[in-house]
PDB file of N, CA and C in Angstrom:
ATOM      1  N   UNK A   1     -21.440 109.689 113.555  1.00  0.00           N
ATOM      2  CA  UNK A   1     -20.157 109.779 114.233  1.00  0.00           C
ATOM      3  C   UNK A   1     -20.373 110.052 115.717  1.00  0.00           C
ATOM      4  N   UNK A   2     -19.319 109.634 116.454  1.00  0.00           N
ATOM      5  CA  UNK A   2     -19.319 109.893 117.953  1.00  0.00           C
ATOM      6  C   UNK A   2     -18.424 110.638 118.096  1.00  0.00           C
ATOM      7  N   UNK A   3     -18.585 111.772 118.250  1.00  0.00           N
ATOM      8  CA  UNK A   3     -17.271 112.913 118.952  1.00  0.00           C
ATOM      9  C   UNK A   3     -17.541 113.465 119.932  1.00  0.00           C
ATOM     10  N   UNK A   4     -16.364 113.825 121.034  1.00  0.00           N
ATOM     11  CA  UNK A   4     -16.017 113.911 121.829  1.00  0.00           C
ATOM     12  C   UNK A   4     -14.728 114.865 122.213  1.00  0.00           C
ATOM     13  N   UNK A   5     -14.854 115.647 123.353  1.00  0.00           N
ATOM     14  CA  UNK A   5     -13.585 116.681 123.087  1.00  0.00           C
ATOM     15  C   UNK A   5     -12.746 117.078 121.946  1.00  0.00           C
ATOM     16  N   UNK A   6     -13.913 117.186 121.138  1.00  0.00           N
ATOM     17  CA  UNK A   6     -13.220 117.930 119.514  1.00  0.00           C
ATOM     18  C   UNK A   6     -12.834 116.706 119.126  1.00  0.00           C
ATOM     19  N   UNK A   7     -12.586 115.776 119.022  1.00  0.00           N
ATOM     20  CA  UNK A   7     -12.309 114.254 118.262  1.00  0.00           C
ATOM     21  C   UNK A   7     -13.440 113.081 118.147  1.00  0.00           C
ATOM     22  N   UNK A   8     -13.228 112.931 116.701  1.00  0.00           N
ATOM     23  CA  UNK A   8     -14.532 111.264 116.296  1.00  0.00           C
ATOM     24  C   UNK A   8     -13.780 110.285 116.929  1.00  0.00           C
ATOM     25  N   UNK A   9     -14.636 109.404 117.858  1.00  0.00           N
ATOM     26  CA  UNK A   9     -14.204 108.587 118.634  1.00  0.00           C
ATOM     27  C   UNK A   9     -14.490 107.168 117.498  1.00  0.00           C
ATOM     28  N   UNK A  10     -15.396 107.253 117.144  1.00  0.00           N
ATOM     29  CA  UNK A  10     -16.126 106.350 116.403  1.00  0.00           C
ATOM     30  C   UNK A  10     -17.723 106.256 116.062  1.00  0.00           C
ATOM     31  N   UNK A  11     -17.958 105.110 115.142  1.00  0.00           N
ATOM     32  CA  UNK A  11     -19.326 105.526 114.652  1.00  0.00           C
ATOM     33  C   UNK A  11     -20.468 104.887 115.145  1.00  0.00           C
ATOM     34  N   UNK A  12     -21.760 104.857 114.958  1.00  0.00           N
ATOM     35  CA  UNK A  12     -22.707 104.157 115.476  1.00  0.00           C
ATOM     36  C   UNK A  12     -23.517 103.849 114.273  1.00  0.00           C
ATOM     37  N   UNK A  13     -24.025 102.001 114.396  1.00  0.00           N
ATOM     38  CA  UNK A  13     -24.954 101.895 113.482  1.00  0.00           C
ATOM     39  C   UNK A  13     -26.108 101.070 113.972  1.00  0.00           C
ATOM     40  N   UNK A  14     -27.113 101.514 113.078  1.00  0.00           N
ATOM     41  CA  UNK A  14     -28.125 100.678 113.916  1.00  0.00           C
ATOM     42  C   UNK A  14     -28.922 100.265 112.954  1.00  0.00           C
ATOM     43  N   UNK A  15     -29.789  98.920 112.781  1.00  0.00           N
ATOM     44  CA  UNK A  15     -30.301  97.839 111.961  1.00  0.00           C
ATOM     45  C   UNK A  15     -31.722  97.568 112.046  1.00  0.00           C
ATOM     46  N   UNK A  16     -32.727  97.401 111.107  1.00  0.00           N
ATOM     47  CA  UNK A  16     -33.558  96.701 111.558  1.00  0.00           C
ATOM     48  C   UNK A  16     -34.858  96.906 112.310  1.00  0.00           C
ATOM     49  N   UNK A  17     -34.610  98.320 112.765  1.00  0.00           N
ATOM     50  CA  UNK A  17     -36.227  98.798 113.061  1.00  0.00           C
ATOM     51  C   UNK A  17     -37.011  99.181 112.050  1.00  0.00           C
ATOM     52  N   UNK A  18     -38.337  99.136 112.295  1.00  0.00           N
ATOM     53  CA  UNK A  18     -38.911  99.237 110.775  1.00  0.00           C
ATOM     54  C   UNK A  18     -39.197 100.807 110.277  1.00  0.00           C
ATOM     55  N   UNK A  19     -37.611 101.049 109.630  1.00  0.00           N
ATOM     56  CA  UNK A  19     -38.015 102.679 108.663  1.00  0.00           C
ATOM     57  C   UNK A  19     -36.525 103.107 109.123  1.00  0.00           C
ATOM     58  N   UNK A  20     -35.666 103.706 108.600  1.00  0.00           N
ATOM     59  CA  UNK A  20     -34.767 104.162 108.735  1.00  0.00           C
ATOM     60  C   UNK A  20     -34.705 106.109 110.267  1.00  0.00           C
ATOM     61  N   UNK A  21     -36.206 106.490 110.139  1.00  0.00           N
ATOM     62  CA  UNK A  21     -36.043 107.460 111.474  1.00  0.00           C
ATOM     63  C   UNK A  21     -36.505 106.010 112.284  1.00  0.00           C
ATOM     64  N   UNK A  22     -36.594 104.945 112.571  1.00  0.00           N
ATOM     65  CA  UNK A  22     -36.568 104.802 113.732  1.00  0.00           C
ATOM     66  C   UNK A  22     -34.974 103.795 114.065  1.00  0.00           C
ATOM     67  N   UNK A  23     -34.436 103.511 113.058  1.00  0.00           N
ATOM     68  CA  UNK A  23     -32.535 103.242 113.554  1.00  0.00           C
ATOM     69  C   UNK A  23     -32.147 104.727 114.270  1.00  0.00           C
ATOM     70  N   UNK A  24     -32.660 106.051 113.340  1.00  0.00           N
ATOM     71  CA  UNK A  24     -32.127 107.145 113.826  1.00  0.00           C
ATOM     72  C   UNK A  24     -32.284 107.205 115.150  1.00  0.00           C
ATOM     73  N   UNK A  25     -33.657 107.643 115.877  1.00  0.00           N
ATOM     74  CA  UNK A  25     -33.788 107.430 116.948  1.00  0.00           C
ATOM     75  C   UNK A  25     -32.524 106.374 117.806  1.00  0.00           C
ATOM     76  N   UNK A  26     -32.834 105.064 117.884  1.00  0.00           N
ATOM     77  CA  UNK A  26     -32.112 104.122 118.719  1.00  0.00           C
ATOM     78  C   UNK A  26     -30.919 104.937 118.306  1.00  0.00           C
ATOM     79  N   UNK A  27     -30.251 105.044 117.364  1.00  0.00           N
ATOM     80  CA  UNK A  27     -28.710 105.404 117.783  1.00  0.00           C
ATOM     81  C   UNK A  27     -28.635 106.470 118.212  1.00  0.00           C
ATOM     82  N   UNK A  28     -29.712 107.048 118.241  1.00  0.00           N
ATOM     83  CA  UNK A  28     -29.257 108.659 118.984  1.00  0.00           C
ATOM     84  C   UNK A  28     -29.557 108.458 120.542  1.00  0.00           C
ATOM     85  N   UNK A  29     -30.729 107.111 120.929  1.00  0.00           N
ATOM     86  CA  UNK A  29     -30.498 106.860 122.419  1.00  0.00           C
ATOM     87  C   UNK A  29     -29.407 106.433 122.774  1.00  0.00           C
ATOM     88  N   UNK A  30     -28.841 105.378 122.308  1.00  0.00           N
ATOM     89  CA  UNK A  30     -26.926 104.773 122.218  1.00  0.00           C
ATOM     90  C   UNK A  30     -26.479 105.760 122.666  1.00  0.00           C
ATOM     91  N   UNK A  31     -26.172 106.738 121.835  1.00  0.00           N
ATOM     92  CA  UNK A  31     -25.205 107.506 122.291  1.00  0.00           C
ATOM     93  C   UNK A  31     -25.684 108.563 123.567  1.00  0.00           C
ATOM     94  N   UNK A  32     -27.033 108.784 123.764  1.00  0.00           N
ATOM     95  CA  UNK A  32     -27.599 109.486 124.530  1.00  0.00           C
ATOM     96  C   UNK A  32     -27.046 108.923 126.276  1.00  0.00           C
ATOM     97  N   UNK A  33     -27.192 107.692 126.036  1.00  0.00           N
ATOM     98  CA  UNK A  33     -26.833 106.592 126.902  1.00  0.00           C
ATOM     99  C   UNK A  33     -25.511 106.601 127.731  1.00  0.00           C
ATOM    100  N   UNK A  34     -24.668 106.773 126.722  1.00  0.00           N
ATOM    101  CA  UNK A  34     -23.462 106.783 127.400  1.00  0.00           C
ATOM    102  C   UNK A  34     -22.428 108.214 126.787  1.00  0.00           C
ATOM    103  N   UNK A  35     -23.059 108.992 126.781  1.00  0.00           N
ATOM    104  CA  UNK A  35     -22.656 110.646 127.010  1.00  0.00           C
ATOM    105  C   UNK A  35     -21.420 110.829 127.493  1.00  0.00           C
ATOM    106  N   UNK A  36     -22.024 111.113 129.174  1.00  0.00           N
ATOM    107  CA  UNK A  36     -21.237 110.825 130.190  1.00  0.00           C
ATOM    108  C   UNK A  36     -19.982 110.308 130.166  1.00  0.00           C
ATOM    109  N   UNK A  37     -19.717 108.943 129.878  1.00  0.00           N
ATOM    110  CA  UNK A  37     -18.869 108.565 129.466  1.00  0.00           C
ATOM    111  C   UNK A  37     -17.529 109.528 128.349  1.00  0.00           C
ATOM    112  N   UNK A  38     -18.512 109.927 127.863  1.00  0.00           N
ATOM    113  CA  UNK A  38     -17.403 110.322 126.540  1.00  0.00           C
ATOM    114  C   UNK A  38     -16.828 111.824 126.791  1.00  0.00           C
ATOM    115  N   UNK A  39     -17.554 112.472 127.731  1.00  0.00           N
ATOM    116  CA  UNK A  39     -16.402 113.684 128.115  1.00  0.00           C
ATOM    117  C   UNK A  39     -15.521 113.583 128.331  1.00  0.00           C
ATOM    118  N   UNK A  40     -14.508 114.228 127.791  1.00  0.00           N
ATOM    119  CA  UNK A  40     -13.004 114.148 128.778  1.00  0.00           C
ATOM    120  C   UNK A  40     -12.325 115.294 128.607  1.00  0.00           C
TER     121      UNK A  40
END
């Protein structure tokens, strides 16, 4: 999930790297990525 000022904005999924910790990783850079963004 993506939350943000106490509310799930929406979710993140990610595909296809080989092993499920490394989707973890990438979606945790995703969202690492655009943070910033999601304060309000």
């Amino acid at each position: 999930m993506i939350e943000a000022g106490g509310s799930i904005l929406a979710g993140i999924g990610v595909s296809s790297a080989p092993g499920g910790a490394a989707d973890e990783v990438c979606a945790r850079a995703g969202i690492k990525a655009i943070a910033d963004s999601l304060e309000f």
